[in-house]
PDB file of N, CA and C in Angstrom:
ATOM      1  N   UNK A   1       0.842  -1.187   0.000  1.00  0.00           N
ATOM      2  CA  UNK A   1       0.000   0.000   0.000  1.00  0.00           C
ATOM      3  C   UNK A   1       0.876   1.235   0.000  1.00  0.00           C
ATOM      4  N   UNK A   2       0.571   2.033  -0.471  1.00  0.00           N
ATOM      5  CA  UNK A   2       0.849   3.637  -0.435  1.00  0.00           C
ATOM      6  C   UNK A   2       1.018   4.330   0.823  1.00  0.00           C
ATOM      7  N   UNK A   3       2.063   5.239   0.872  1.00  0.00           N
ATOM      8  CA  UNK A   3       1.727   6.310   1.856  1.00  0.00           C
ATOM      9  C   UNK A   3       0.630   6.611   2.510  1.00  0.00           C
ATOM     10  N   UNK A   4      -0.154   7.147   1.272  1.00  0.00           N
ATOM     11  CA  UNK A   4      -1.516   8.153   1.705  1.00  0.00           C
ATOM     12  C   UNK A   4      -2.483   7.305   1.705  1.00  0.00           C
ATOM     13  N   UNK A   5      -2.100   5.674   1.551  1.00  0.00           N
ATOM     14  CA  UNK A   5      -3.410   4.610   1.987  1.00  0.00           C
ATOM     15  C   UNK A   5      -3.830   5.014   2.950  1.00  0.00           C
ATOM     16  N   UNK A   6      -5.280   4.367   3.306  1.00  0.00           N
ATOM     17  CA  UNK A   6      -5.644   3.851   4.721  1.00  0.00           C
ATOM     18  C   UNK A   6      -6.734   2.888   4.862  1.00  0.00           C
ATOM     19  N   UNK A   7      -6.739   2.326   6.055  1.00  0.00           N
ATOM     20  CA  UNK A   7      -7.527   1.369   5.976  1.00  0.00           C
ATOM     21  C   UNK A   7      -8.769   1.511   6.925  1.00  0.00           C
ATOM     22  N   UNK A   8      -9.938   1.844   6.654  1.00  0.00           N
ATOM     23  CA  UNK A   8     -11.194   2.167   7.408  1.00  0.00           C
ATOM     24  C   UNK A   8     -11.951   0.711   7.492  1.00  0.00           C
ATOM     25  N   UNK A   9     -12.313   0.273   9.276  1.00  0.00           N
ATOM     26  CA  UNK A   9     -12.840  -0.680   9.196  1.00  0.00           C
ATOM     27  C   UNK A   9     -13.806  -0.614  10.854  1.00  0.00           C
ATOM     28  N   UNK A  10     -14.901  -1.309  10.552  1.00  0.00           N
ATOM     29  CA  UNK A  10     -15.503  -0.911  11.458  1.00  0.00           C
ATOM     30  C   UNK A  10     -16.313  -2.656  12.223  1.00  0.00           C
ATOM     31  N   UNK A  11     -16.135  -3.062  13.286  1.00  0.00           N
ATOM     32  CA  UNK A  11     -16.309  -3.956  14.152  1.00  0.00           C
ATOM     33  C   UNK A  11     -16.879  -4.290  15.175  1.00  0.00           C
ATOM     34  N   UNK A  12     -18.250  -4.782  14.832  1.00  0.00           N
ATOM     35  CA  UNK A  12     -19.087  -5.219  15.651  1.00  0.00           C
ATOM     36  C   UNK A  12     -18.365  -6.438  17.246  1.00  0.00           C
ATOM     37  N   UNK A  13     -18.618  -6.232  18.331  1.00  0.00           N
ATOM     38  CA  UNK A  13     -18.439  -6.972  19.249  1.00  0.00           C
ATOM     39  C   UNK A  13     -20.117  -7.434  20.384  1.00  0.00           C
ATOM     40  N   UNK A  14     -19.411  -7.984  21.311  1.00  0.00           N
ATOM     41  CA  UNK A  14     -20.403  -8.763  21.950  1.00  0.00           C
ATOM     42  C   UNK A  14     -21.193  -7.237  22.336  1.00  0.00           C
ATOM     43  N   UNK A  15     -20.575  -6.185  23.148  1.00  0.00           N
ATOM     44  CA  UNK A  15     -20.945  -5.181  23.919  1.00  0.00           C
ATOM     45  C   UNK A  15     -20.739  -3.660  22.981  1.00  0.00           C
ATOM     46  N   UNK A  16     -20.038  -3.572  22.396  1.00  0.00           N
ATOM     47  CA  UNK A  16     -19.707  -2.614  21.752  1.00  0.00           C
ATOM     48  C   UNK A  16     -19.178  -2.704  20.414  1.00  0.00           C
ATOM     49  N   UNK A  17     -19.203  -1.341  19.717  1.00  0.00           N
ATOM     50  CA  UNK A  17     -18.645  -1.031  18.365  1.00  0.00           C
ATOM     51  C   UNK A  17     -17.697  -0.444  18.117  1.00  0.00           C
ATOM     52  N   UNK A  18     -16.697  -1.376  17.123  1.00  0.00           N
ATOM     53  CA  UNK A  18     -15.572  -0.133  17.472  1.00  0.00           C
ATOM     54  C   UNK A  18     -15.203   0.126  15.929  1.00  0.00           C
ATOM     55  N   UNK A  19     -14.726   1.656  15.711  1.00  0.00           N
ATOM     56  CA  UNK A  19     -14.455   2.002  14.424  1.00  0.00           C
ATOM     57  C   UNK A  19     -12.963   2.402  14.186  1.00  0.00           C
ATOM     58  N   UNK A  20     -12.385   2.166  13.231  1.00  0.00           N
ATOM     59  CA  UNK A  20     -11.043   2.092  13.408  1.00  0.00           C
ATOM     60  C   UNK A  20     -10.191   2.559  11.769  1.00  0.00           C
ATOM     61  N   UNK A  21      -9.337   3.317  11.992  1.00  0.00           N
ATOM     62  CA  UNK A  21      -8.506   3.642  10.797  1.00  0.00           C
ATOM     63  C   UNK A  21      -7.033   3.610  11.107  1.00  0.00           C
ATOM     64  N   UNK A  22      -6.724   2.686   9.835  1.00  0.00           N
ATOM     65  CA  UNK A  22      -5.108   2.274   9.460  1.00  0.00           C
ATOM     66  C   UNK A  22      -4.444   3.275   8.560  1.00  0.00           C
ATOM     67  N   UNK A  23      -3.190   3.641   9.249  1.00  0.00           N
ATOM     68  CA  UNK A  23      -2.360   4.026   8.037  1.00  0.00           C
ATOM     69  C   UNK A  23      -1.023   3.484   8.135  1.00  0.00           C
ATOM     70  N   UNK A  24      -0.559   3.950   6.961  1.00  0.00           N
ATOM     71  CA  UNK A  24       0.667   3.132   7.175  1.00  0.00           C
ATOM     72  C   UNK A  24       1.865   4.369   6.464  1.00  0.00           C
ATOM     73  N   UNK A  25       2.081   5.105   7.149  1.00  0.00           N
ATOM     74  CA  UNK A  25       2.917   6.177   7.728  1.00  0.00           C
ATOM     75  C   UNK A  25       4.231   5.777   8.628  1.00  0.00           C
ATOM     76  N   UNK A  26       4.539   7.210   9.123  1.00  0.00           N
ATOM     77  CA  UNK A  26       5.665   7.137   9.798  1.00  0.00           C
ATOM     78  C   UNK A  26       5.310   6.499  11.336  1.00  0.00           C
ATOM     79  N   UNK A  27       4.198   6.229  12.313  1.00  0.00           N
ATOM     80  CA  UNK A  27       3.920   6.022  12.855  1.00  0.00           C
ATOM     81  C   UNK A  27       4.529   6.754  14.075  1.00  0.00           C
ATOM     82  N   UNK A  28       4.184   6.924  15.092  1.00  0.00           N
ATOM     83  CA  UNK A  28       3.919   8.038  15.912  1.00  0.00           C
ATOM     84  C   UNK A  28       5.466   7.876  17.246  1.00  0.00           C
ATOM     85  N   UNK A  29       6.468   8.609  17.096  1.00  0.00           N
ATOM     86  CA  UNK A  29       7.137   8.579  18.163  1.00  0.00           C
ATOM     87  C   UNK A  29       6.735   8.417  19.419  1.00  0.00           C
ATOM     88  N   UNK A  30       7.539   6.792  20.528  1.00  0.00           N
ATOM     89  CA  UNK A  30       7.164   6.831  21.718  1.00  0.00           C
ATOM     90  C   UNK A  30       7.035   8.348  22.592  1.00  0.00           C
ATOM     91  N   UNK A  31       8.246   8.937  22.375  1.00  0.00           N
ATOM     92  CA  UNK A  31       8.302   9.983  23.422  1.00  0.00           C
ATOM     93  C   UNK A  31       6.941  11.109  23.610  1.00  0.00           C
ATOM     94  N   UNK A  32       6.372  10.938  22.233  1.00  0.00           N
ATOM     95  CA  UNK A  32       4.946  11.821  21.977  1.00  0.00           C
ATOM     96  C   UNK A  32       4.058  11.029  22.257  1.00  0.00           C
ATOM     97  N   UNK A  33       3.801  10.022  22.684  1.00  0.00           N
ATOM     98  CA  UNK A  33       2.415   8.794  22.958  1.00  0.00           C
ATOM     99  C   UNK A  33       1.426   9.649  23.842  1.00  0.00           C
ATOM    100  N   UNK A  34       1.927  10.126  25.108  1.00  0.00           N
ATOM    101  CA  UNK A  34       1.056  10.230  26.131  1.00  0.00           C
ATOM    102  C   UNK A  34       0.788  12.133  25.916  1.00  0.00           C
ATOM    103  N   UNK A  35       1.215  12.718  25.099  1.00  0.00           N
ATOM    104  CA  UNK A  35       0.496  13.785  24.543  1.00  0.00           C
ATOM    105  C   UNK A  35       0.152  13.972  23.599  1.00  0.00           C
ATOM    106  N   UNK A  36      -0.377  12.690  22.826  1.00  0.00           N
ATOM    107  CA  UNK A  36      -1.463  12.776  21.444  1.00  0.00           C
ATOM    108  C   UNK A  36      -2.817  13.469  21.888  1.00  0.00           C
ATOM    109  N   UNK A  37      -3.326  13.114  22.587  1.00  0.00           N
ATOM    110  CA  UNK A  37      -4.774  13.664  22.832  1.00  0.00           C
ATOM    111  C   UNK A  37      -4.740  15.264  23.397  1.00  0.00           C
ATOM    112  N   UNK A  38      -3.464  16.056  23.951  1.00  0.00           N
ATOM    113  CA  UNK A  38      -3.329  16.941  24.065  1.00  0.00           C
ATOM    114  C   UNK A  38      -3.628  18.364  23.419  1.00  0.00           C
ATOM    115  N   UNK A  39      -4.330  19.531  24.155  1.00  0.00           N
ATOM    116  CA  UNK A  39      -4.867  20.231  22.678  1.00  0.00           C
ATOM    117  C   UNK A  39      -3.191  20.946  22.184  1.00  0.00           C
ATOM    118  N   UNK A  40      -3.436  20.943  21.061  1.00  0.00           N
ATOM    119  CA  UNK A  40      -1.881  21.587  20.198  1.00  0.00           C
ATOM    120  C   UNK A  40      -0.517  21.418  20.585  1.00  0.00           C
ATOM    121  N   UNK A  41      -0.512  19.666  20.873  1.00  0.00           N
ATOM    122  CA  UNK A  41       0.388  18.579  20.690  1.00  0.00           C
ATOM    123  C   UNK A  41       0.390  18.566  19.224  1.00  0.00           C
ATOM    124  N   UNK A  42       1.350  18.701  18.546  1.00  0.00           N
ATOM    125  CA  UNK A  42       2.361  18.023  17.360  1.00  0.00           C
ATOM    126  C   UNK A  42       3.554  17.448  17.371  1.00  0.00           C
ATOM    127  N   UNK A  43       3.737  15.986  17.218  1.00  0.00           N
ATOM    128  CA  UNK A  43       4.937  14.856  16.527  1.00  0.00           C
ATOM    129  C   UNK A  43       5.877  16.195  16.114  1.00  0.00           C
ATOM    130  N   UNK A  44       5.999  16.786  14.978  1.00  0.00           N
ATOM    131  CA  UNK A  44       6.765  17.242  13.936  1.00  0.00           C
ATOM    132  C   UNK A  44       6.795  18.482  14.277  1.00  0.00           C
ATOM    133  N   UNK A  45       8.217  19.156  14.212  1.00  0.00           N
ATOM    134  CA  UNK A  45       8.695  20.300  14.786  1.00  0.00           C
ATOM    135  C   UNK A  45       8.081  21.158  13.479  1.00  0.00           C
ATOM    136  N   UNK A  46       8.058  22.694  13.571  1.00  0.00           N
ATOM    137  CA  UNK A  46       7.643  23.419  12.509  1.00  0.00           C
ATOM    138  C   UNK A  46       8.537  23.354  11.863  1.00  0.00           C
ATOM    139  N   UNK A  47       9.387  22.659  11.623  1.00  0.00           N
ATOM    140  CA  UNK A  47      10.963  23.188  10.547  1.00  0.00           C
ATOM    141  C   UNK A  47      10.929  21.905   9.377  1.00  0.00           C
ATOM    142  N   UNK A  48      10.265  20.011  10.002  1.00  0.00           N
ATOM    143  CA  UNK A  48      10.079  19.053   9.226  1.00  0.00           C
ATOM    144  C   UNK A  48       8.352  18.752   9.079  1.00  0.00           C
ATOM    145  N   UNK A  49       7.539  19.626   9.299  1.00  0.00           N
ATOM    146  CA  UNK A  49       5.915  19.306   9.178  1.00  0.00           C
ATOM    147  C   UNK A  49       5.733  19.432   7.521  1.00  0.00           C
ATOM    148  N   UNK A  50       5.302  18.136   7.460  1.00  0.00           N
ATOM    149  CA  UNK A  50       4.331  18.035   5.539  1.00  0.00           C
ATOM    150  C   UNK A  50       3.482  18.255   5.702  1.00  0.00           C
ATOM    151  N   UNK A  51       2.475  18.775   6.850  1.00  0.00           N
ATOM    152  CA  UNK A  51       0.835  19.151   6.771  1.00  0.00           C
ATOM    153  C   UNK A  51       0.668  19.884   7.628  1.00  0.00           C
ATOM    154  N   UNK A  52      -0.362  20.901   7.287  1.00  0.00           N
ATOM    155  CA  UNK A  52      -0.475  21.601   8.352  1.00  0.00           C
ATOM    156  C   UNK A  52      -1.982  21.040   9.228  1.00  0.00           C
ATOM    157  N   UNK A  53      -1.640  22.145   9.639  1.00  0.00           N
ATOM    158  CA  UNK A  53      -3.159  21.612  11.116  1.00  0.00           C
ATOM    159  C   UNK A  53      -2.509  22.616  12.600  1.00  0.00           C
ATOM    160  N   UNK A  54      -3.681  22.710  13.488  1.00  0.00           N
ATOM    161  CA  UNK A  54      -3.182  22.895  14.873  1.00  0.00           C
ATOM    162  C   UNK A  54      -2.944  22.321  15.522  1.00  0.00           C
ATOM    163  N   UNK A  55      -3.183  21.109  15.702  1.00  0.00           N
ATOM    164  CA  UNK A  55      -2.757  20.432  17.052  1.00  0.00           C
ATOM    165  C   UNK A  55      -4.704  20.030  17.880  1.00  0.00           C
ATOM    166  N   UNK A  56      -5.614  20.066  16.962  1.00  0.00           N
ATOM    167  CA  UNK A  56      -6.642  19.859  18.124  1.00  0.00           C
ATOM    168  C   UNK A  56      -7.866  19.046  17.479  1.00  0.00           C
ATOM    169  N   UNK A  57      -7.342  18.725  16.656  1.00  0.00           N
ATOM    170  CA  UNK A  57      -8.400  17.054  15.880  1.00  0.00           C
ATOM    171  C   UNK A  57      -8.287  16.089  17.021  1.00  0.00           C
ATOM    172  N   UNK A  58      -7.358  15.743  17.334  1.00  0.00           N
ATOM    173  CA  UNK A  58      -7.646  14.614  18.272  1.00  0.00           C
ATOM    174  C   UNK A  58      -7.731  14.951  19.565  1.00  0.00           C
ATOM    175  N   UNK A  59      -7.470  16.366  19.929  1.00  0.00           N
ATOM    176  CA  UNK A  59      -8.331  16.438  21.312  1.00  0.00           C
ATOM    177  C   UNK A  59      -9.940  16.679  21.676  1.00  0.00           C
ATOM    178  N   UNK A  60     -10.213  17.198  19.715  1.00  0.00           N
ATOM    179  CA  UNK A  60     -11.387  17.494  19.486  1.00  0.00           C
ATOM    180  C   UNK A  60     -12.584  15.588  19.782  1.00  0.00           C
ATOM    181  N   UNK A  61     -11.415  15.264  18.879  1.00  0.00           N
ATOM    182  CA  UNK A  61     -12.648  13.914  18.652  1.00  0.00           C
ATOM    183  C   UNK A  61     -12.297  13.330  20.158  1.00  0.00           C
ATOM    184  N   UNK A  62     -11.473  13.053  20.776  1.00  0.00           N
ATOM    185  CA  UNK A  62     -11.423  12.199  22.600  1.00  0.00           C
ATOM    186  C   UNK A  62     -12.810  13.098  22.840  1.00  0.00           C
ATOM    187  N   UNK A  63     -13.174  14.079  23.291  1.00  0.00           N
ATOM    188  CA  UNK A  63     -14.099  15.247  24.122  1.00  0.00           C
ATOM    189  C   UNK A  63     -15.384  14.151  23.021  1.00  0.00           C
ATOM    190  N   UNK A  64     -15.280  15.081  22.228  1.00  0.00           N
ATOM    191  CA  UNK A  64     -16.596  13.975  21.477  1.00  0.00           C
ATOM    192  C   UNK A  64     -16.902  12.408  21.411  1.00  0.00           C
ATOM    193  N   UNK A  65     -16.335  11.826  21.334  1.00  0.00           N
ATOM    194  CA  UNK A  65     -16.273  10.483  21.714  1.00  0.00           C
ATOM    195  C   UNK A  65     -16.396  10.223  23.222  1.00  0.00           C
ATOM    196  N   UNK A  66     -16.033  10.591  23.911  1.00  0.00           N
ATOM    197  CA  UNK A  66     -16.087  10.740  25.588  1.00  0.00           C
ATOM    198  C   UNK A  66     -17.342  10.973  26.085  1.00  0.00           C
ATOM    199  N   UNK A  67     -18.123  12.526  25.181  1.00  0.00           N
ATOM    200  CA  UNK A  67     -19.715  12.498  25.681  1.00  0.00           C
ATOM    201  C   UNK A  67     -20.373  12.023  25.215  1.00  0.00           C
ATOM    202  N   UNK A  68     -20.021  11.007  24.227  1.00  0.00           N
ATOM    203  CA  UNK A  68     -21.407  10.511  23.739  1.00  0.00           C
ATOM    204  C   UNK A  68     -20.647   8.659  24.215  1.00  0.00           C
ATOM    205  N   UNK A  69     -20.168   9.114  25.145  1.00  0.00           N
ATOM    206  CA  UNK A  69     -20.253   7.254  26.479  1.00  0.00           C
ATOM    207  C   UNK A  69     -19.113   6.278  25.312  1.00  0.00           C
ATOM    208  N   UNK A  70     -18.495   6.741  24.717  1.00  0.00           N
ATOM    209  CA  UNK A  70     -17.188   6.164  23.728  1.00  0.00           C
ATOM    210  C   UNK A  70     -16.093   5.933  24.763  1.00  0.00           C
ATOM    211  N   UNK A  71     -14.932   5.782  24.107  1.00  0.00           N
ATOM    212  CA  UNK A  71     -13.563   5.490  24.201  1.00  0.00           C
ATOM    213  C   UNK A  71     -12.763   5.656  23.039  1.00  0.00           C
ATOM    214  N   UNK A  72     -11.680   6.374  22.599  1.00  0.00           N
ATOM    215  CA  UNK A  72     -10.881   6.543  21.921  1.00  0.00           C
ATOM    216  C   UNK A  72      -9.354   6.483  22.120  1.00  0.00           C
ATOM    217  N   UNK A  73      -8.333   5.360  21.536  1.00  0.00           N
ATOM    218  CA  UNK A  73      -7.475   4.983  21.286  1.00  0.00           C
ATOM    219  C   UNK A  73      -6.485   5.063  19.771  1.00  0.00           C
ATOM    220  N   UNK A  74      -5.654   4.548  20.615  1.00  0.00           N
ATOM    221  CA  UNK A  74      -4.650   4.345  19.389  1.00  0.00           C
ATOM    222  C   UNK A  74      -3.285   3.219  19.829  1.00  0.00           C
ATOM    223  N   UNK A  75      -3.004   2.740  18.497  1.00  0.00           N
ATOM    224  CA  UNK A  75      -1.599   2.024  18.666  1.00  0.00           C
ATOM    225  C   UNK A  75      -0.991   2.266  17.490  1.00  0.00           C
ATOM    226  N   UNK A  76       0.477   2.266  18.095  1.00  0.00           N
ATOM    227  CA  UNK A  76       1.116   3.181  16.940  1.00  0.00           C
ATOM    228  C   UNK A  76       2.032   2.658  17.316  1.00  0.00           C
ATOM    229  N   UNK A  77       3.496   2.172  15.935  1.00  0.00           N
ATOM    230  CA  UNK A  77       4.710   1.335  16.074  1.00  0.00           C
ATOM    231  C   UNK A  77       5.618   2.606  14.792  1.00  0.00           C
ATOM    232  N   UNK A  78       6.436   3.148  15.955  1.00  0.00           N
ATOM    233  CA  UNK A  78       7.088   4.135  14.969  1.00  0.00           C
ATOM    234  C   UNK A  78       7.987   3.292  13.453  1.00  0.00           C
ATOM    235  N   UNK A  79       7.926   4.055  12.442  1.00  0.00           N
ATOM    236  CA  UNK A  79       8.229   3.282  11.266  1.00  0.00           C
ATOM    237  C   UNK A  79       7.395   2.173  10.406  1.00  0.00           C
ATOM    238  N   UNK A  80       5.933   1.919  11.376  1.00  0.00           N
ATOM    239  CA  UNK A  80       5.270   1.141  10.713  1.00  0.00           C
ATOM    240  C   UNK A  80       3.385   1.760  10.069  1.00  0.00           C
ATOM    241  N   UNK A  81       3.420   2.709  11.103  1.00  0.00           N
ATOM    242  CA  UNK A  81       1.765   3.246  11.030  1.00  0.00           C
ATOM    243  C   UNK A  81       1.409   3.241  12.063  1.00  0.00           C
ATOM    244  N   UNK A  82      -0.354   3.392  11.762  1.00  0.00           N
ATOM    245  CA  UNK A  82      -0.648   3.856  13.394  1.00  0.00           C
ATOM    246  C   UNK A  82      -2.101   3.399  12.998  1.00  0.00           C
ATOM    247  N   UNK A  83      -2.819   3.163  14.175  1.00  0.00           N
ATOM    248  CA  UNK A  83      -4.123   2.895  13.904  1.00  0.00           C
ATOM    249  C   UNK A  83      -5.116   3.614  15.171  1.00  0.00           C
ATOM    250  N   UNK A  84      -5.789   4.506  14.929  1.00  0.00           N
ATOM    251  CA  UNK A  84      -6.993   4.695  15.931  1.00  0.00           C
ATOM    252  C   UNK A  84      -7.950   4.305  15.540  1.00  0.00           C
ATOM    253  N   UNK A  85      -8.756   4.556  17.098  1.00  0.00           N
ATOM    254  CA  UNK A  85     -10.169   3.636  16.887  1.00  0.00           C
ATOM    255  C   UNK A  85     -11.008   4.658  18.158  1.00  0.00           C
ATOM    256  N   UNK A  86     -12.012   4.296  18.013  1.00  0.00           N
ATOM    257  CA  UNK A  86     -13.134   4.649  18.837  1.00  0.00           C
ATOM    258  C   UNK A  86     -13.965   3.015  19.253  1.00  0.00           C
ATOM    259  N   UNK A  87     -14.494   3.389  20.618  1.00  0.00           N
ATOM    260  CA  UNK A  87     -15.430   2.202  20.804  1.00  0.00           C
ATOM    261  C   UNK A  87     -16.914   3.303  21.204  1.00  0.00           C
ATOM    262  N   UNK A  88     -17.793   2.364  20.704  1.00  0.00           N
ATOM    263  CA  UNK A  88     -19.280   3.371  20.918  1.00  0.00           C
ATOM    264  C   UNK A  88     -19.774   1.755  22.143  1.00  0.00           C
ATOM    265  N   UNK A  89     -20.477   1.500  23.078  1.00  0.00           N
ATOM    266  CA  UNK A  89     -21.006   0.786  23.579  1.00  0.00           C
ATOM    267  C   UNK A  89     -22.412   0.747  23.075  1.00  0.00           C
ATOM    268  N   UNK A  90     -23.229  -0.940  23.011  1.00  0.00           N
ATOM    269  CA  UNK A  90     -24.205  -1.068  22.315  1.00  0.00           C
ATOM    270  C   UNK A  90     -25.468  -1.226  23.077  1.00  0.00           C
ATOM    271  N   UNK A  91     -26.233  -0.261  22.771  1.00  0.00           N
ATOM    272  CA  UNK A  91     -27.455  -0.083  23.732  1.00  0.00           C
ATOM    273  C   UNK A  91     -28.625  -0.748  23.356  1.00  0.00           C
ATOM    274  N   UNK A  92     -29.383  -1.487  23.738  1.00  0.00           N
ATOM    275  CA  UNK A  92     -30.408  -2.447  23.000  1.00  0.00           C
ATOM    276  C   UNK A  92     -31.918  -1.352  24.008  1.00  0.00           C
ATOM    277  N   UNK A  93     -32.852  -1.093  23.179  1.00  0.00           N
ATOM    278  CA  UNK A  93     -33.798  -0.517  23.397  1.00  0.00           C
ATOM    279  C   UNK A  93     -34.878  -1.173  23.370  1.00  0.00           C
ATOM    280  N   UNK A  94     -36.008  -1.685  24.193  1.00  0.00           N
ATOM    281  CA  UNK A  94     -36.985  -2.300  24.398  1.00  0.00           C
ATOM    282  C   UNK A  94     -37.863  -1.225  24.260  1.00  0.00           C
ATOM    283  N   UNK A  95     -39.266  -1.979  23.528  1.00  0.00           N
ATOM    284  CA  UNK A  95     -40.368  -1.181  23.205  1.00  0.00           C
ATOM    285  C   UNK A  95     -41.287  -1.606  24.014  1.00  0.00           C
TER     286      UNK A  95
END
């Protein structure tokens, strides 16, 4: 696959749903792990960044995913890609 692949896939479980996207990139330096969700945390110094952005997509989507009773993750192997996901929990409604 390509750089700018990715892989969108979405997974039904016993209790919950979880939705999930692959890329296969530079994958995310350990030393930055535990301030991904941070607002205007960026990996890439301004001097080597290929994209721009601020820093607050993924603190945006944790907050959103969070109030609507989610979970949002990621695993990431520097040099290989990275994959996040969301879990939604599955609510069964009786009439």
């Amino acid at each position: 696959m390509g750089l700018t692949d990715v892989v969108v896939s979405i997974n039904k479980g016993e209790r919950s749903v979880r939705a999930s996207v692959t890329d296969f990139g530079d994958g995310i330096p350990e030393a930055f792990k535990d301030k991904i969700f941070q607002k205007f945390s960026q990996a890439e110094s301004d001097d080597t960044r290929r994209t721009g952005g601020t820093g607050l997509g993924l603190a945006i989507s944790r907050e959103l995913v969070e109030r609507m009773g989610g979970q949002i993750g990621f695993e990431s192997r520097e040099g290989q890609g990275s994959t996040f996901y969301f879990d939604f929990p599955i609510y069964i409604l009786e009439s």
